[in-house]
Protein backbone atom coordinates (compact mmCIF):
# COMPACT_ATOMS: atom_id res chain seq x y z
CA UNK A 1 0.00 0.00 0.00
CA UNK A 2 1.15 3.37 -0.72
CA UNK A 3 -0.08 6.64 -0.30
CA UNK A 4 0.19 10.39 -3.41
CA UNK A 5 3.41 12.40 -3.04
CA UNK A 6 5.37 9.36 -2.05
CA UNK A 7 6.95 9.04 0.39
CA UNK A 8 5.79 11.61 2.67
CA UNK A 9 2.42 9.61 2.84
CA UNK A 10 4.42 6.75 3.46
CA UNK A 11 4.27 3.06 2.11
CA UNK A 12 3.34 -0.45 3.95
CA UNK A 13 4.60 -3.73 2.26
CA UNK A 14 2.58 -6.04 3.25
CA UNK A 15 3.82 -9.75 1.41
CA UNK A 16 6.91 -8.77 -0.37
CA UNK A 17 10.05 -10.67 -1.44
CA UNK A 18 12.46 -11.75 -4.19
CA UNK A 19 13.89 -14.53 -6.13
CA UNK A 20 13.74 -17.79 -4.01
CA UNK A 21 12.81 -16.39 -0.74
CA UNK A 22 10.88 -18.37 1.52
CA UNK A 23 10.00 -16.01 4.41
CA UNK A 24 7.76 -12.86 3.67
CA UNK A 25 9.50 -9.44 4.21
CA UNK A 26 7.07 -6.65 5.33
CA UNK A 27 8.55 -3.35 5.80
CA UNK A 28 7.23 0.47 5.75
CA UNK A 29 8.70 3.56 3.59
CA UNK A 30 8.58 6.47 5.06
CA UNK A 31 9.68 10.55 4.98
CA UNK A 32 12.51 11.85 7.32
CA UNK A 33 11.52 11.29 11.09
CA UNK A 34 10.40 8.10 11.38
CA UNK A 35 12.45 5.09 13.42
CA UNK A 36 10.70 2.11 14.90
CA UNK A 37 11.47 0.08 18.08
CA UNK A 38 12.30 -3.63 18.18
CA UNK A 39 9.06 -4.99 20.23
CA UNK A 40 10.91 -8.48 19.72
CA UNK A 41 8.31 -10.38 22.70
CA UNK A 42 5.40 -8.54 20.88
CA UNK A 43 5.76 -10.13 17.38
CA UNK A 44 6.93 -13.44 15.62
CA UNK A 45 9.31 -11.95 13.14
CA UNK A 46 12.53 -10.74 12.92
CA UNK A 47 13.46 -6.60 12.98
CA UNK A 48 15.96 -6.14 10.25
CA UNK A 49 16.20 -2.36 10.82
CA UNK A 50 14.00 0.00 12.16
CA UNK A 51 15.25 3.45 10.21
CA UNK A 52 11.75 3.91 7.90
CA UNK A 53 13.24 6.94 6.02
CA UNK A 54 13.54 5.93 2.21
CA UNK A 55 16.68 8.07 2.19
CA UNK A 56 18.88 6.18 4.12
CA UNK A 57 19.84 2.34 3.39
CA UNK A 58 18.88 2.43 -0.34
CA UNK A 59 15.74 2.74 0.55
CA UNK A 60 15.32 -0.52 2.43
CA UNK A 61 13.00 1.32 5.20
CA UNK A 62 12.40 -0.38 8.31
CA UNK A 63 11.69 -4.19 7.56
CA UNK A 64 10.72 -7.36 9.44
CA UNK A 65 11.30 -10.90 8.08
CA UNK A 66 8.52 -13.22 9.03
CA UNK A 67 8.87 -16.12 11.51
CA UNK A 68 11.27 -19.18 9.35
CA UNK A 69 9.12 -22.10 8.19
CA UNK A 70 5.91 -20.32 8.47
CA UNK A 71 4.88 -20.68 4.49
CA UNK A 72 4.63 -17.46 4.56
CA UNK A 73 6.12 -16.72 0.92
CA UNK A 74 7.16 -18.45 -2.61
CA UNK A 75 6.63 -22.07 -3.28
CA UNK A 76 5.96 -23.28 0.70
CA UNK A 77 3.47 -20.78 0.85
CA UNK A 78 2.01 -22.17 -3.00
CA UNK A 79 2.40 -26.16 -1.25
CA UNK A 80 0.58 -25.68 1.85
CA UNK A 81 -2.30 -23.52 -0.16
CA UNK A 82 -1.89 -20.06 0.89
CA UNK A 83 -3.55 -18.35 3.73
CA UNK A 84 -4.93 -14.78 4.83
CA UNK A 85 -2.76 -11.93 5.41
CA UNK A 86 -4.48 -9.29 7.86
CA UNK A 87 -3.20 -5.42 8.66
CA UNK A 88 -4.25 -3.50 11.33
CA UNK A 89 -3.57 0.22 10.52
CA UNK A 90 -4.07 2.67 13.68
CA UNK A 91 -2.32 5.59 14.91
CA UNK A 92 -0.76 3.66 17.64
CA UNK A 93 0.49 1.04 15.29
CA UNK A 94 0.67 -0.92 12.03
CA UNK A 95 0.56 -4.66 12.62
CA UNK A 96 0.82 -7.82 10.02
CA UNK A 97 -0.52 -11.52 10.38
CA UNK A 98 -0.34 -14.29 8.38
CA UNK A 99 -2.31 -17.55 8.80
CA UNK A 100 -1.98 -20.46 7.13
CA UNK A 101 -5.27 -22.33 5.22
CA UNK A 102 -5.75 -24.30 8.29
CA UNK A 103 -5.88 -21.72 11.22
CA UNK A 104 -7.73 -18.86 9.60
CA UNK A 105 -9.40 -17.47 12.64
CA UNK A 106 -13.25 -17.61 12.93
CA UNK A 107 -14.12 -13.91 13.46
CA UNK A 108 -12.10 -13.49 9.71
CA UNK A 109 -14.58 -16.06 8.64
CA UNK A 110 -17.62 -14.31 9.66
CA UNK A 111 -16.30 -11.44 8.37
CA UNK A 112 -16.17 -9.60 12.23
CA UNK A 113 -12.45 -9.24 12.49
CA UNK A 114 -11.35 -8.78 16.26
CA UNK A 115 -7.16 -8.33 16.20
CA UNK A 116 -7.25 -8.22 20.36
CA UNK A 117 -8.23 -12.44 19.80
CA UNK A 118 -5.70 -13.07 17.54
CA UNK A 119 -1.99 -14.34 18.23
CA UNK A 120 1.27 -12.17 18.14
CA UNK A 121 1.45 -10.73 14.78
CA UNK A 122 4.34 -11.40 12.28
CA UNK A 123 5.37 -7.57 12.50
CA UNK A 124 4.43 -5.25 15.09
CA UNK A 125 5.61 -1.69 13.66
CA UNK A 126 4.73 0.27 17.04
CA UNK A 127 4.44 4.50 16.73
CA UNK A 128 5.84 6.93 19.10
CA UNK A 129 7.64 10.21 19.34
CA UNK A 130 10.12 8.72 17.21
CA UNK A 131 7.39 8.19 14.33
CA UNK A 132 4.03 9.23 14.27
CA UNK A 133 1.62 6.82 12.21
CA UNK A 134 -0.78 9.53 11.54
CA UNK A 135 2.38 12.56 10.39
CA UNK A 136 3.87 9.70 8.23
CA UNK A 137 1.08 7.61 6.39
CA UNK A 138 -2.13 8.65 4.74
CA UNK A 139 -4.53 8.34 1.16
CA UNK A 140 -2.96 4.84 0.78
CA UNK A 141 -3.99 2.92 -2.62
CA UNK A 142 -4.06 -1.58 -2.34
CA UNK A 143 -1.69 -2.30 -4.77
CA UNK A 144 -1.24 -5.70 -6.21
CA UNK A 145 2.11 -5.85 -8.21
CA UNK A 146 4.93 -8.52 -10.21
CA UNK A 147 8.07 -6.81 -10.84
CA UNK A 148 10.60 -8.11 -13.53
CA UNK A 149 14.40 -7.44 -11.70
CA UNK A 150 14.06 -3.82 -10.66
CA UNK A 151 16.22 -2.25 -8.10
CA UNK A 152 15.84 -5.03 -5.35
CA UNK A 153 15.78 -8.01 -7.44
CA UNK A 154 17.92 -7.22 -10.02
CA UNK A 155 20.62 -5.95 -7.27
CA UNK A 156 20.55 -9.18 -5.49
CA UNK A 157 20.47 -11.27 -8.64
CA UNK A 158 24.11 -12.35 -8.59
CA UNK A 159 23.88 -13.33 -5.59
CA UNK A 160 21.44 -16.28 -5.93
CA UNK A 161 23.58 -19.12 -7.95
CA UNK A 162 20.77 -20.71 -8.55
CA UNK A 163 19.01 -17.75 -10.69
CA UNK A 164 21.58 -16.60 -12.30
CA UNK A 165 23.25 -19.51 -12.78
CA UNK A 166 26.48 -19.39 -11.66
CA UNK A 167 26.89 -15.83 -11.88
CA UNK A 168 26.74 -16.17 -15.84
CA UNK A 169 22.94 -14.66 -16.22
CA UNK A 170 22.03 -10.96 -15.52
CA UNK A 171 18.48 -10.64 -14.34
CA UNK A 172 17.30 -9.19 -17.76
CA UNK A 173 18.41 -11.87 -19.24
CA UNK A 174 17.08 -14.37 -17.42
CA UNK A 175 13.71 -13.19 -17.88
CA UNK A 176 13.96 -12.30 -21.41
CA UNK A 177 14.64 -16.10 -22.14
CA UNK A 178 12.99 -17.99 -20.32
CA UNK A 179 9.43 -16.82 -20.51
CA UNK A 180 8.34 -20.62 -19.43
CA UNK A 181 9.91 -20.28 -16.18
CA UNK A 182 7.28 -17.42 -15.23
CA UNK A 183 4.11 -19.68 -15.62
CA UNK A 184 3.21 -19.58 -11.88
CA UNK A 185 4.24 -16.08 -11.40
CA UNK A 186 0.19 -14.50 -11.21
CA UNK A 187 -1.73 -13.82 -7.85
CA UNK A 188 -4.63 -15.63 -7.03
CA UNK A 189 -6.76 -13.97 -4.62
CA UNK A 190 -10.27 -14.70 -3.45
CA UNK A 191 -11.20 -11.73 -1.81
CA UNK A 192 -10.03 -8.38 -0.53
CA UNK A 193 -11.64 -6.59 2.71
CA UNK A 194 -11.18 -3.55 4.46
CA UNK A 195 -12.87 -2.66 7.67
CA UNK A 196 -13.07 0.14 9.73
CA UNK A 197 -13.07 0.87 13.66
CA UNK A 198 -16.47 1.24 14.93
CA UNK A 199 -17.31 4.88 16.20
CA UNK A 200 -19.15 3.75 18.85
CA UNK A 201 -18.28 1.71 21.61
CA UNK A 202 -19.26 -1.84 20.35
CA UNK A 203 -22.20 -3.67 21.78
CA UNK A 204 -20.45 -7.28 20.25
CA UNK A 205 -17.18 -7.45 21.98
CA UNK A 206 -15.89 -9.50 19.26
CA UNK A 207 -16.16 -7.49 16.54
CA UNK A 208 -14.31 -4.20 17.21
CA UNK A 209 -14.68 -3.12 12.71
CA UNK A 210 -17.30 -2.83 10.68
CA UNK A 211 -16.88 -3.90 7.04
CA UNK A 212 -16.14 -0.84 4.83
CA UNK A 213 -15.84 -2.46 1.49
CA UNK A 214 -15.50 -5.95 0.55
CA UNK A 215 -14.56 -6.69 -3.55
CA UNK A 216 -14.58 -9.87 -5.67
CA UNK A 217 -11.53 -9.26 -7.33
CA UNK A 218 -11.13 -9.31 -11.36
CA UNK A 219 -8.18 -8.50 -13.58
CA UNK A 220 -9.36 -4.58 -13.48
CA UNK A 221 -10.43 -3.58 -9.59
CA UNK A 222 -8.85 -1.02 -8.35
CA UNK A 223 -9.43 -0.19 -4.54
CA UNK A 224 -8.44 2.85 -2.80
CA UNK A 225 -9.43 3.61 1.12
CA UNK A 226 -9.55 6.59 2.87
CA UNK A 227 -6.59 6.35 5.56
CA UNK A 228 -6.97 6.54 9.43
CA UNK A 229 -5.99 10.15 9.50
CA UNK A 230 -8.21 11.76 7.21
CA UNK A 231 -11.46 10.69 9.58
CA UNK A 232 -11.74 12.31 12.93
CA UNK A 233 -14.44 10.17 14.36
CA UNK A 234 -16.80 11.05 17.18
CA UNK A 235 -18.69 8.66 19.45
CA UNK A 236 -22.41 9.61 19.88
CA UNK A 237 -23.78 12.08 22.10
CA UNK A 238 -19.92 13.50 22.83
CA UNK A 239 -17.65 16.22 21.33
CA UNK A 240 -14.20 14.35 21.53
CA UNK A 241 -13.33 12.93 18.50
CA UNK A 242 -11.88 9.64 18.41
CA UNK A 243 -8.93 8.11 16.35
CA UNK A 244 -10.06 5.53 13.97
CA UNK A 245 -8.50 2.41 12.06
CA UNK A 246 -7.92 0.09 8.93
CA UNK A 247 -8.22 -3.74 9.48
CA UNK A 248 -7.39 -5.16 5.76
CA UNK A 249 -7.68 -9.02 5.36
CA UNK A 250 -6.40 -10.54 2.01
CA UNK A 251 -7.49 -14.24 1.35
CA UNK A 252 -4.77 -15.64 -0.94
CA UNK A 253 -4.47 -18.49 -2.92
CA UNK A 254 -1.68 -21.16 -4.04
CA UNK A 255 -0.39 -18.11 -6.21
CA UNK A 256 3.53 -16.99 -5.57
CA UNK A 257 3.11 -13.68 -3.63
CA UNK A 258 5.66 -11.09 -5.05
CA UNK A 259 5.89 -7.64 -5.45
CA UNK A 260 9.68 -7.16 -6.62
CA UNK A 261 10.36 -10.63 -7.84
CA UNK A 262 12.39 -12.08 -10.88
């Protein structure tokens, strides 16, 4: 996801990862300003780095590798028949799970999300004075994306042997010729939803969002939300507004997630 005048409305990589990875990478792109903790008890991944600012690190931002042997990405995550990747966007926090096909939570079923039931997440990107979710991110767009090389798979290229064969294949290359090798390389996803934080105190305990918009996808849907910050919310009967949220669940298939893969 990524918000206009990039990055200063930042950007949140939800399933994203190159070549033969096996682990999903999420990570966030940000302005100047913006460093996140490592909350290593709160989540089941890995903190890479926590600078977000796209103009330090080649702009790597701050990134968190998913929990090994998961399925999370690439052909484990095609054998074991994909899963449901949730976000919870707030202005305390931006948080990522990932379940697998058999331990899809029931409230995601019955379409009443509720993230306080769920497990730790696989990232737990937590704001404070060092980064404020609300300053940095805003307007953002769902993007669904397959990149040929590019500047992160294409700069690691040589150093997969596998890919580029021994070092004697450049990434163009490789994908010029063998067109037969990119058979698998589509999404296949059954559904996209995005709710948003009641504003009202809930009467069901369990279900904290309200369903905003919920797509069948096709080959030309384009979805674009409103982001937390642009609502100021107000709970009935009172004058003091109250922050609201973005819970986004993807349903994937046995597809190959990728956004920068080649």
């Amino acid at each position: 996801m990524f918000g206009p005048n990039w990055p200063n409305n930042g950007e949140i990589d939800i399933i994203e990862g190159v070549n033969r990875q096996v682990d999903n990478g999420m990570s966030l792109h940000t302005s100047a300003n913006c460093q996140i903790p490592n909350l290593a008890s709160a989540q089941l991944g890995t903190l890479n780095t926590g600078q977000c600012d796209s103009s330090f690190n080649y702009n790597s931002g701050c990134g968190i590798t998913a929990q090994a042997g998961q399925h999370t990405y690439g052909s484990d995550f095609n054998s074991h028949g994909g899963g449901v990747y949730a976000t919870e966007w707030t202005s305390d926090h931006i948080k990522i799970w990932f379940f697998p096909r058999y331990a899809i939570p029931h409230d995601i079923l019955r379409g009443k999300p509720n993230p306080n039931s769920w497990s730790k997440p696989q990232a737990f990107f937590q704001g404070s004075s060092s980064c404020n979710i609300d300053t940095h991110f805003a307007n953002h767009n769902l993007v669904f994306d397959t990149t040929f090389c590019g500047d992160w798979a294409g700069g690691v290229w040589s150093s997969d042997g596998v890919c580029s064969e021994g070092g004697t294949l450049t990434c163009q290359q490789f994908v010029a010729g063998r067109p037969e090798i990119f058979r698998d390389a589509f999404w296949l996803v059954n559904s996209v939803k995005v709710y948003q934080q009641k504003n009202y105190p809930p009467t069901d305990a369990s279900s904290p969002y309200s369903n905003v918009t919920t797509s069948a996808l096709n080959d030309n849907i384009s979805l674009t939300s409103p982001p937390p910050s642009s609502t100021s919310l107000k709970a009935p009967g009172s004058d003091a507004p109250r922050s609201s949220s973005w819970q986004t669940s993807w349903t994937t298939g046995s597809s190959s997630p990728t956004k920068r893969a080649a």
